[in-house]
C-alpha atoms as a PDB file:
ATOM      1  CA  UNK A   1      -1.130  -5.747  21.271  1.00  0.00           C
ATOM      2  CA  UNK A   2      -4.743  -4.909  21.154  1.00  0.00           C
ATOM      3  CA  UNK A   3      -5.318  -1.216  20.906  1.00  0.00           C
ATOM      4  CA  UNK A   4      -1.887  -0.867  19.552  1.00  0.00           C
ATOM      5  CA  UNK A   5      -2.187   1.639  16.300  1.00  0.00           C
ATOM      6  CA  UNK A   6       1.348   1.672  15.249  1.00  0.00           C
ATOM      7  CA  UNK A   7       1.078  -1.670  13.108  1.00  0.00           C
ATOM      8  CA  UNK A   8      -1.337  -3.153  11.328  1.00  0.00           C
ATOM      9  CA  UNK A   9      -3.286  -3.565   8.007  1.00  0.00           C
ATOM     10  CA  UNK A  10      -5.192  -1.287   6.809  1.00  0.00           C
ATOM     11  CA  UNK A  11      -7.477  -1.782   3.399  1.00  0.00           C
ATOM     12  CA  UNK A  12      -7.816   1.034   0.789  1.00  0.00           C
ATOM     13  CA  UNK A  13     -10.673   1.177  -2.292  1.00  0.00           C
ATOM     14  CA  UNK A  14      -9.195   4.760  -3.360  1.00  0.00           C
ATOM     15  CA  UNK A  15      -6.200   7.022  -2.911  1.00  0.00           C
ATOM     16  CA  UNK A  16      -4.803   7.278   1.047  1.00  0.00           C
ATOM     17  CA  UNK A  17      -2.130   7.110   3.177  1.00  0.00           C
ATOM     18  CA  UNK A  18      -1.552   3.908   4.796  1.00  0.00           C
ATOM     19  CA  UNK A  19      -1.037   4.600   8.412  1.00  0.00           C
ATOM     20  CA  UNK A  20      -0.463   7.890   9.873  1.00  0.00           C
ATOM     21  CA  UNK A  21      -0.335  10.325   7.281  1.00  0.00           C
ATOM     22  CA  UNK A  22       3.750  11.947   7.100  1.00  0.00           C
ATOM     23  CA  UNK A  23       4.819   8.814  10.060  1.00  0.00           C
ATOM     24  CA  UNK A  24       7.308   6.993   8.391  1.00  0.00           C
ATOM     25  CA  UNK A  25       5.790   3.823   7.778  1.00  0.00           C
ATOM     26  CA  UNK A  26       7.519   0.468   6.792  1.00  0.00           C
ATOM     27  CA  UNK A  27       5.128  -1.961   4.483  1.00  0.00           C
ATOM     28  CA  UNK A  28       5.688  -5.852   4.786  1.00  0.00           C
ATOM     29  CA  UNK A  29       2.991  -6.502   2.457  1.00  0.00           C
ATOM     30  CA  UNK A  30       0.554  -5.467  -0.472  1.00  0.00           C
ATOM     31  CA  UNK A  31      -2.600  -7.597  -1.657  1.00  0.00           C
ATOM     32  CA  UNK A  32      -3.821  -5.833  -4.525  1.00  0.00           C
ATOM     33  CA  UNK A  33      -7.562  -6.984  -5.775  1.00  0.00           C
ATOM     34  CA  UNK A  34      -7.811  -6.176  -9.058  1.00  0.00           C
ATOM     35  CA  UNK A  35     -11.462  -5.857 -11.483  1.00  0.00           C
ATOM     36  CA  UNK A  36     -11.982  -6.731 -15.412  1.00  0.00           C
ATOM     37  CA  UNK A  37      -8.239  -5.940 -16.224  1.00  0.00           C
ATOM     38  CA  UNK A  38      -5.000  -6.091 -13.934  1.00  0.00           C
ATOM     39  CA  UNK A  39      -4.625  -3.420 -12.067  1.00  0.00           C
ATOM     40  CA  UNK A  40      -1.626  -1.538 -11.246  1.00  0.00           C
ATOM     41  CA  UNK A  41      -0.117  -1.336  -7.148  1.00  0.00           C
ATOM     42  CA  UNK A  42       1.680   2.023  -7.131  1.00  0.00           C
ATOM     43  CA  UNK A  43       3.032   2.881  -3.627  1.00  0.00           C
ATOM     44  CA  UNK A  44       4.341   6.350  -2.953  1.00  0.00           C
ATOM     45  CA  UNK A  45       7.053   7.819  -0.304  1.00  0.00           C
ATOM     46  CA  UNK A  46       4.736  11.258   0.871  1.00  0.00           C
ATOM     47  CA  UNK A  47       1.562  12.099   1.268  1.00  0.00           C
ATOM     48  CA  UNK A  48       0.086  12.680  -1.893  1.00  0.00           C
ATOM     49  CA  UNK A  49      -0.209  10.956  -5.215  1.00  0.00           C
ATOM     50  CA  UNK A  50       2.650  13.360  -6.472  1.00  0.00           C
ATOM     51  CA  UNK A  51       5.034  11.592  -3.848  1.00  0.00           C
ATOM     52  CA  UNK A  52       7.703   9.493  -5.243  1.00  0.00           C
ATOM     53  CA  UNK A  53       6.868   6.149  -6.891  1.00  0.00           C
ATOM     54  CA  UNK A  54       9.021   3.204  -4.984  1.00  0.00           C
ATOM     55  CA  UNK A  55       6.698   0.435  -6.050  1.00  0.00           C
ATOM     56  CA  UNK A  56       5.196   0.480  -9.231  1.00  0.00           C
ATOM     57  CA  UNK A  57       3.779  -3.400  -9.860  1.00  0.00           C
ATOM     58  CA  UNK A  58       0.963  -4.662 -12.462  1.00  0.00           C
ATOM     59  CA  UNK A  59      -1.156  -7.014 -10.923  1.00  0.00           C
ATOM     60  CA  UNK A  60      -0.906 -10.606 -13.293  1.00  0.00           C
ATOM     61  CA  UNK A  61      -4.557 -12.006 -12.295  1.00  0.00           C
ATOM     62  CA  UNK A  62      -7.811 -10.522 -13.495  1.00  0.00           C
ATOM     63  CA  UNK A  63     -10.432 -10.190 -10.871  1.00  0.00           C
ATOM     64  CA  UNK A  64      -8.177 -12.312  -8.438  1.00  0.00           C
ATOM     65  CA  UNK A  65      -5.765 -10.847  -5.737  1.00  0.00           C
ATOM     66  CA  UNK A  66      -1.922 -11.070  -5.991  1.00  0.00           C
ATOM     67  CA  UNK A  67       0.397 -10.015  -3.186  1.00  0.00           C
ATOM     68  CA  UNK A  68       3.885  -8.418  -3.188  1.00  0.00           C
ATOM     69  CA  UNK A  69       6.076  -9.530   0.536  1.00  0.00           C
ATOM     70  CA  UNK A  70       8.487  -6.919   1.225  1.00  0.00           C
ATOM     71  CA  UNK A  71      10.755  -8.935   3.197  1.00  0.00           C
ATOM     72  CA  UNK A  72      12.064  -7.401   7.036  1.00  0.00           C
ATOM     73  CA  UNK A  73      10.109  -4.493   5.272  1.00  0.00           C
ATOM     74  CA  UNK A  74       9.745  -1.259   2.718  1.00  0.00           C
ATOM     75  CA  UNK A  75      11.350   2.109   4.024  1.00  0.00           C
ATOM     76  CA  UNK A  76       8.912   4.558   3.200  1.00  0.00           C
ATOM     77  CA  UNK A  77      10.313   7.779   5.082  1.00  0.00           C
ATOM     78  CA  UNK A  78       7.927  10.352   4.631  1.00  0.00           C
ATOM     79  CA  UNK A  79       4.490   7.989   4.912  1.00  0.00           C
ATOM     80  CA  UNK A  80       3.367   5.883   2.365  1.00  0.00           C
ATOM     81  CA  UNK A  81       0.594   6.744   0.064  1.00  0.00           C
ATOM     82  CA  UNK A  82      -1.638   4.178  -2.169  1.00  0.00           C
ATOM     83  CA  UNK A  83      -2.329   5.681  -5.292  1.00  0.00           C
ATOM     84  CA  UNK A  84      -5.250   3.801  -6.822  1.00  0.00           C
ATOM     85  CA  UNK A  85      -5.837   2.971 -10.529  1.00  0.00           C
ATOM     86  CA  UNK A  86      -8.661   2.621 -12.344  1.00  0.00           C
ATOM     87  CA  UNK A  87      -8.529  -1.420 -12.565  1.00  0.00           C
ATOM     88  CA  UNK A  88      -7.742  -1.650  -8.922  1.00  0.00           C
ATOM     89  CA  UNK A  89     -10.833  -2.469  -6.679  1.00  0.00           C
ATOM     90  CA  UNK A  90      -9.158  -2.690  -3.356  1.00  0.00           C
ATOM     91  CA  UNK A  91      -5.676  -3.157  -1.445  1.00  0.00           C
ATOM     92  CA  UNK A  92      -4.963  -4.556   1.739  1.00  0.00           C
ATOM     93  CA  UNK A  93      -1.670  -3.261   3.408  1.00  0.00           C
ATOM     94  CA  UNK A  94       0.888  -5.139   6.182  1.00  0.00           C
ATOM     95  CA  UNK A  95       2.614  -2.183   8.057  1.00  0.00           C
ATOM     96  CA  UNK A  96       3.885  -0.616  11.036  1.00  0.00           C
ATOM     97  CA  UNK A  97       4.448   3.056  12.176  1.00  0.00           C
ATOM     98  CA  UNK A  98       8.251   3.561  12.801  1.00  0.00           C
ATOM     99  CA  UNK A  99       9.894   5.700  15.162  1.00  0.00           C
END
């Protein structure tokens, strides 16, 4: 497995695709660190924060992480794009590159 790039986690502190940019990409997990106020994970199907919202979740803990499980994995067919708030310091996301 070492070397492979079509899974793996990848950690975002602004806007970005999460893997391959346009690779359809299914997400297994989302820890979201959040600052002063709960910040808000918004993941997007595309390439750009104009792509279609399929996970739109506030973040309960002030300046502690919380993490969404997508269970056997999140679908998202035309790459998946983090769109970063203003409350959000960082996310860390579980994926893999599918075929």
């Amino acid at each position: 497995m070492f070397g492979d790039t079509n899974h793996g986690s990848v950690r975002l502190t602004e806007d970005g695709a999460v893997g391959p940019s346009g690779k359809p990409i299914r997400v297994f997990s989302a820890t979201q660190l959040s600052g002063g106020t709960a910040g808000i994970l918004v993941l997007r199907n595309g390439t750009t924060d104009s792509g279609t919202v399929y996970v739109q979740k506030t973040a309960g803990t002030v300046s502690n992480t919380d993490t969404v499980n997508f269970e056997g994995g999140l679908l998202f067919p035309s790459g998946c794009f983090f769109d970063k708030d203003a409350n959000t310091t960082a996310v860390v996301v579980e994926f893999r590159v599918e075929k």
